[in-house]
Protein backbone atom coordinates (compact mmCIF):
# COMPACT_ATOMS: atom_id res chain seq x y z
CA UNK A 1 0.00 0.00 0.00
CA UNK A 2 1.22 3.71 -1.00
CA UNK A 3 0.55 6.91 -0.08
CA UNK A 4 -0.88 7.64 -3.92
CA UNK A 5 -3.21 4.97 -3.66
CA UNK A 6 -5.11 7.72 -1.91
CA UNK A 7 -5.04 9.78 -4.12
CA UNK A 8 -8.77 10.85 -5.71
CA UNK A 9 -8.30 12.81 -9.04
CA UNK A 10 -11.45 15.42 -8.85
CA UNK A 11 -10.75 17.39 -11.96
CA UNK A 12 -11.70 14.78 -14.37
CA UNK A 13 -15.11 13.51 -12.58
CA UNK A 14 -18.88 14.70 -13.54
CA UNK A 15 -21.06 16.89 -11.16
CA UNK A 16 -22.55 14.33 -8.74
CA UNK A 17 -22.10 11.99 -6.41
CA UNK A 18 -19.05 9.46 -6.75
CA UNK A 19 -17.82 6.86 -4.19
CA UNK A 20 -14.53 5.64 -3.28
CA UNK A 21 -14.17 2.19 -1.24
CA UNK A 22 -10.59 1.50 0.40
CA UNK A 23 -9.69 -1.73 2.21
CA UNK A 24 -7.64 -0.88 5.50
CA UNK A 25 -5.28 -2.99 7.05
CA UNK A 26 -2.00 -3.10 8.65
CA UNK A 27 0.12 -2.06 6.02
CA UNK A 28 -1.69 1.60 6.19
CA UNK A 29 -0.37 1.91 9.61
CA UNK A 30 2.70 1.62 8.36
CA UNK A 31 2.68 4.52 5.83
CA UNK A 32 2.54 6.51 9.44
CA UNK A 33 4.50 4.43 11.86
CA UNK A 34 2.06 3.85 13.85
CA UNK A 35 2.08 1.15 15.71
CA UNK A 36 -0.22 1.16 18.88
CA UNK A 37 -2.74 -1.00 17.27
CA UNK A 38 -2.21 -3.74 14.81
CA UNK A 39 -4.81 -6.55 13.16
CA UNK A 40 -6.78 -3.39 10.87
CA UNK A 41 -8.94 -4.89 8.85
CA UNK A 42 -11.59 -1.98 7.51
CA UNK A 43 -13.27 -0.75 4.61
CA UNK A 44 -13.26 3.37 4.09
CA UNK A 45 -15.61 4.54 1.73
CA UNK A 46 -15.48 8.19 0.68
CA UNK A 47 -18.38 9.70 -0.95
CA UNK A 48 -17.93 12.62 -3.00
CA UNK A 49 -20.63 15.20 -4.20
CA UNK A 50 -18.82 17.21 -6.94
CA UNK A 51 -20.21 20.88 -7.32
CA UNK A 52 -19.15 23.28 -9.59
CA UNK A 53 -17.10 25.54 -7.11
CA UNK A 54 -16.51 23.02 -4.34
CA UNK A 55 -16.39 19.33 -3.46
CA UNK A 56 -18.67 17.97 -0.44
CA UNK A 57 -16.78 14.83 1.06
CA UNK A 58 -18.24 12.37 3.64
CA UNK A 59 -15.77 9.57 4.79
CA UNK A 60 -17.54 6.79 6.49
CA UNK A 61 -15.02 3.72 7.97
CA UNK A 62 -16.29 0.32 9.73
CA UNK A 63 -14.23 -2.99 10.32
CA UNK A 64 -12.23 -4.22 13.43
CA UNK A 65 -9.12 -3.87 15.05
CA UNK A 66 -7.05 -5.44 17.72
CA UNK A 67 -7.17 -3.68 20.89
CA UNK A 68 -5.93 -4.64 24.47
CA UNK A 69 -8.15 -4.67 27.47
CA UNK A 70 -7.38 -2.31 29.91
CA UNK A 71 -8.30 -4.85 33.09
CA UNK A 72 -7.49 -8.09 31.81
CA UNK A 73 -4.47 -6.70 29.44
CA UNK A 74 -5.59 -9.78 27.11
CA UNK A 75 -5.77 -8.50 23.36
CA UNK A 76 -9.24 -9.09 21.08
CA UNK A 77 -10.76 -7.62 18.02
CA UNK A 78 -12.86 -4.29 18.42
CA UNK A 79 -15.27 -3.25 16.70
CA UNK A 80 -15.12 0.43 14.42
CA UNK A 81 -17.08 2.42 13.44
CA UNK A 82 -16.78 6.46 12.72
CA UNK A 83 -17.71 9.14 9.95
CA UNK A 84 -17.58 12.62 9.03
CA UNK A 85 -17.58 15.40 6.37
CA UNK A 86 -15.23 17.78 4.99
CA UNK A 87 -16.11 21.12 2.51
CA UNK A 88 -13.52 21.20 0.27
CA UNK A 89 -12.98 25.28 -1.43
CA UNK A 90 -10.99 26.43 -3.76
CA UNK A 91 -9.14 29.29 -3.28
CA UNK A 92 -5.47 31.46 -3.63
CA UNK A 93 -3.56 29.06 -1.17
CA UNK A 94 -3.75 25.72 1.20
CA UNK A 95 -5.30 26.06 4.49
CA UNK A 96 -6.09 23.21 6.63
CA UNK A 97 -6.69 24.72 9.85
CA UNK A 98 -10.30 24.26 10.11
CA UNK A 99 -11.41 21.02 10.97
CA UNK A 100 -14.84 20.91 8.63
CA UNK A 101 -13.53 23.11 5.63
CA UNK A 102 -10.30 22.82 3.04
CA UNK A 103 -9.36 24.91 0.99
CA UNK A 104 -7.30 23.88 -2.51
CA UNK A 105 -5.82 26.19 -4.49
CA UNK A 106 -7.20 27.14 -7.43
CA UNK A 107 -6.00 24.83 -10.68
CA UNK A 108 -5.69 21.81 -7.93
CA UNK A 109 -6.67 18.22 -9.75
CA UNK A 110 -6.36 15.97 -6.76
CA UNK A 111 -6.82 15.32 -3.41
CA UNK A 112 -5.15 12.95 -0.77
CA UNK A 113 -7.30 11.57 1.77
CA UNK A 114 -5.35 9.36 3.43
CA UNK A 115 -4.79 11.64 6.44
CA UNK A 116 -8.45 11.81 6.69
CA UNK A 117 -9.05 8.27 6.48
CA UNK A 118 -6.14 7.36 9.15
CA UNK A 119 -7.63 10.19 11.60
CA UNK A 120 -10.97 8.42 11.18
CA UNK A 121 -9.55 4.98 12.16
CA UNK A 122 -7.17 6.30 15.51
CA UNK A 123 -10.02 8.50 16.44
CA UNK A 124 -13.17 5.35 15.97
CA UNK A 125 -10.48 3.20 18.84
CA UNK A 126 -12.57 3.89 21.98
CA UNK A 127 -9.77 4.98 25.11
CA UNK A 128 -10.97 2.63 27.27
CA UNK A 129 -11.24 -1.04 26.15
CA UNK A 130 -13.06 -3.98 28.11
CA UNK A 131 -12.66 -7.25 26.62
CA UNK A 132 -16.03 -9.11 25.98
CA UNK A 133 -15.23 -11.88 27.71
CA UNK A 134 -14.59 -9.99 30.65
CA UNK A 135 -18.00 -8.23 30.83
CA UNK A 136 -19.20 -11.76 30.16
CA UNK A 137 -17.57 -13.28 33.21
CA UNK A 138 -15.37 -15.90 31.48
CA UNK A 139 -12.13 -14.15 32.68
CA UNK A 140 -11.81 -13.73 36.07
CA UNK A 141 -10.37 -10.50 37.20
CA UNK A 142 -9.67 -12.05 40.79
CA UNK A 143 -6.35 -11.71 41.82
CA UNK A 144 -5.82 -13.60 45.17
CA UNK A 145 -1.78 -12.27 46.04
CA UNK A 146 -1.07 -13.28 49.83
CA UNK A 147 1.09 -10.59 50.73
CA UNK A 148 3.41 -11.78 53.35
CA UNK A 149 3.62 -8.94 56.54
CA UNK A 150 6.51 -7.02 56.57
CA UNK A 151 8.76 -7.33 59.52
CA UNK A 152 9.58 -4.77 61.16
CA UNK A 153 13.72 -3.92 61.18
CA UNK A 154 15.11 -2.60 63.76
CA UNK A 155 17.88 -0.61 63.15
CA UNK A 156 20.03 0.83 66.69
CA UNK A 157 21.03 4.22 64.71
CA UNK A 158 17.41 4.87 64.53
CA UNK A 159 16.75 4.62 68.40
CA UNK A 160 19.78 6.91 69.16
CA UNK A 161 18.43 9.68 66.93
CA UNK A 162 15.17 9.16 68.95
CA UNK A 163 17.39 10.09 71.92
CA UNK A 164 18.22 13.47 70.73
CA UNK A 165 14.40 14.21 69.87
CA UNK A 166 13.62 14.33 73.84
């Protein structure tokens, strides 16, 4: 998997709606080195409404991913699912800083979206993760550690510094 394969080419589409399925797995975490999560398997679909003056984009991903559960620390398949949209302008240079709106500049042909798609993924990985079986009851979170009781040293030096306290 490459970086290009992301790549939609706008400029040569009709006005209208056009969709764009890509299949997710571990090899586009590793076009970010990212590797807190592993086992993607996903479909992203992007659908594009092409107007004359702007693009409307909505990016949609589901599949599942391997996760770790945070109280048994045993790892299992999650679940994801996330969306959202993005107004794509055209104007005199790049800006990205709004979260809902892009703007190209103008004469621009093509437009990555693997950034979006991999922001869609990180962000649809819940922060807390409890493995099903756990909920379930099959693992057992009961830890039975017999903690022996300390013993108490006794150091001298200690009760002569007592001394000069009275």
């Amino acid at each position: 998997m490459r970086m290009r394969d992301f790549d939609i080419v706008f400029s040569s589409l009709s006005l209208g709606e056009h969709q764009f399925l890509f299949e997710l797995n571990d090899t586009f975490f590793a076009l970010y080195d990212y590797t807190e999560h592993s086992k993607l398997k996903a479909i992203a679909e992007v659908t594009l409404h092409k107007h004359n003056t702007f693009l409307d984009l909505t990016f949609a991903v589901k599949g599942e991913i391997e996760v770790v559960c945070d109280r048994s620390n045993e790892p299992f398949m999650r679940k994801i699912k996330n969306s959202f949209g993005l107004m794509v302008k055209f104007g005199e240079t790049y800006d990205d800083t709004d979260d809902e709106n892009l703007i190209l500049p103008q004469g621009e042909y093509q437009l990555n979206v693997a950034q979006y798609i991999f922001e869609l993924v990180v962000l649809a990985i819940p922060a807390k993760n409890i493995h099903p079986d756990v909920k379930s009851g099959k693992i057992s979170l009961d830890y039975h550690i017999e903690e022996e009781p300390e013993e108490e040293i006794k150091d001298p030096r200690w009760d002569k510094l007592k001394d000069l306290l009275n």
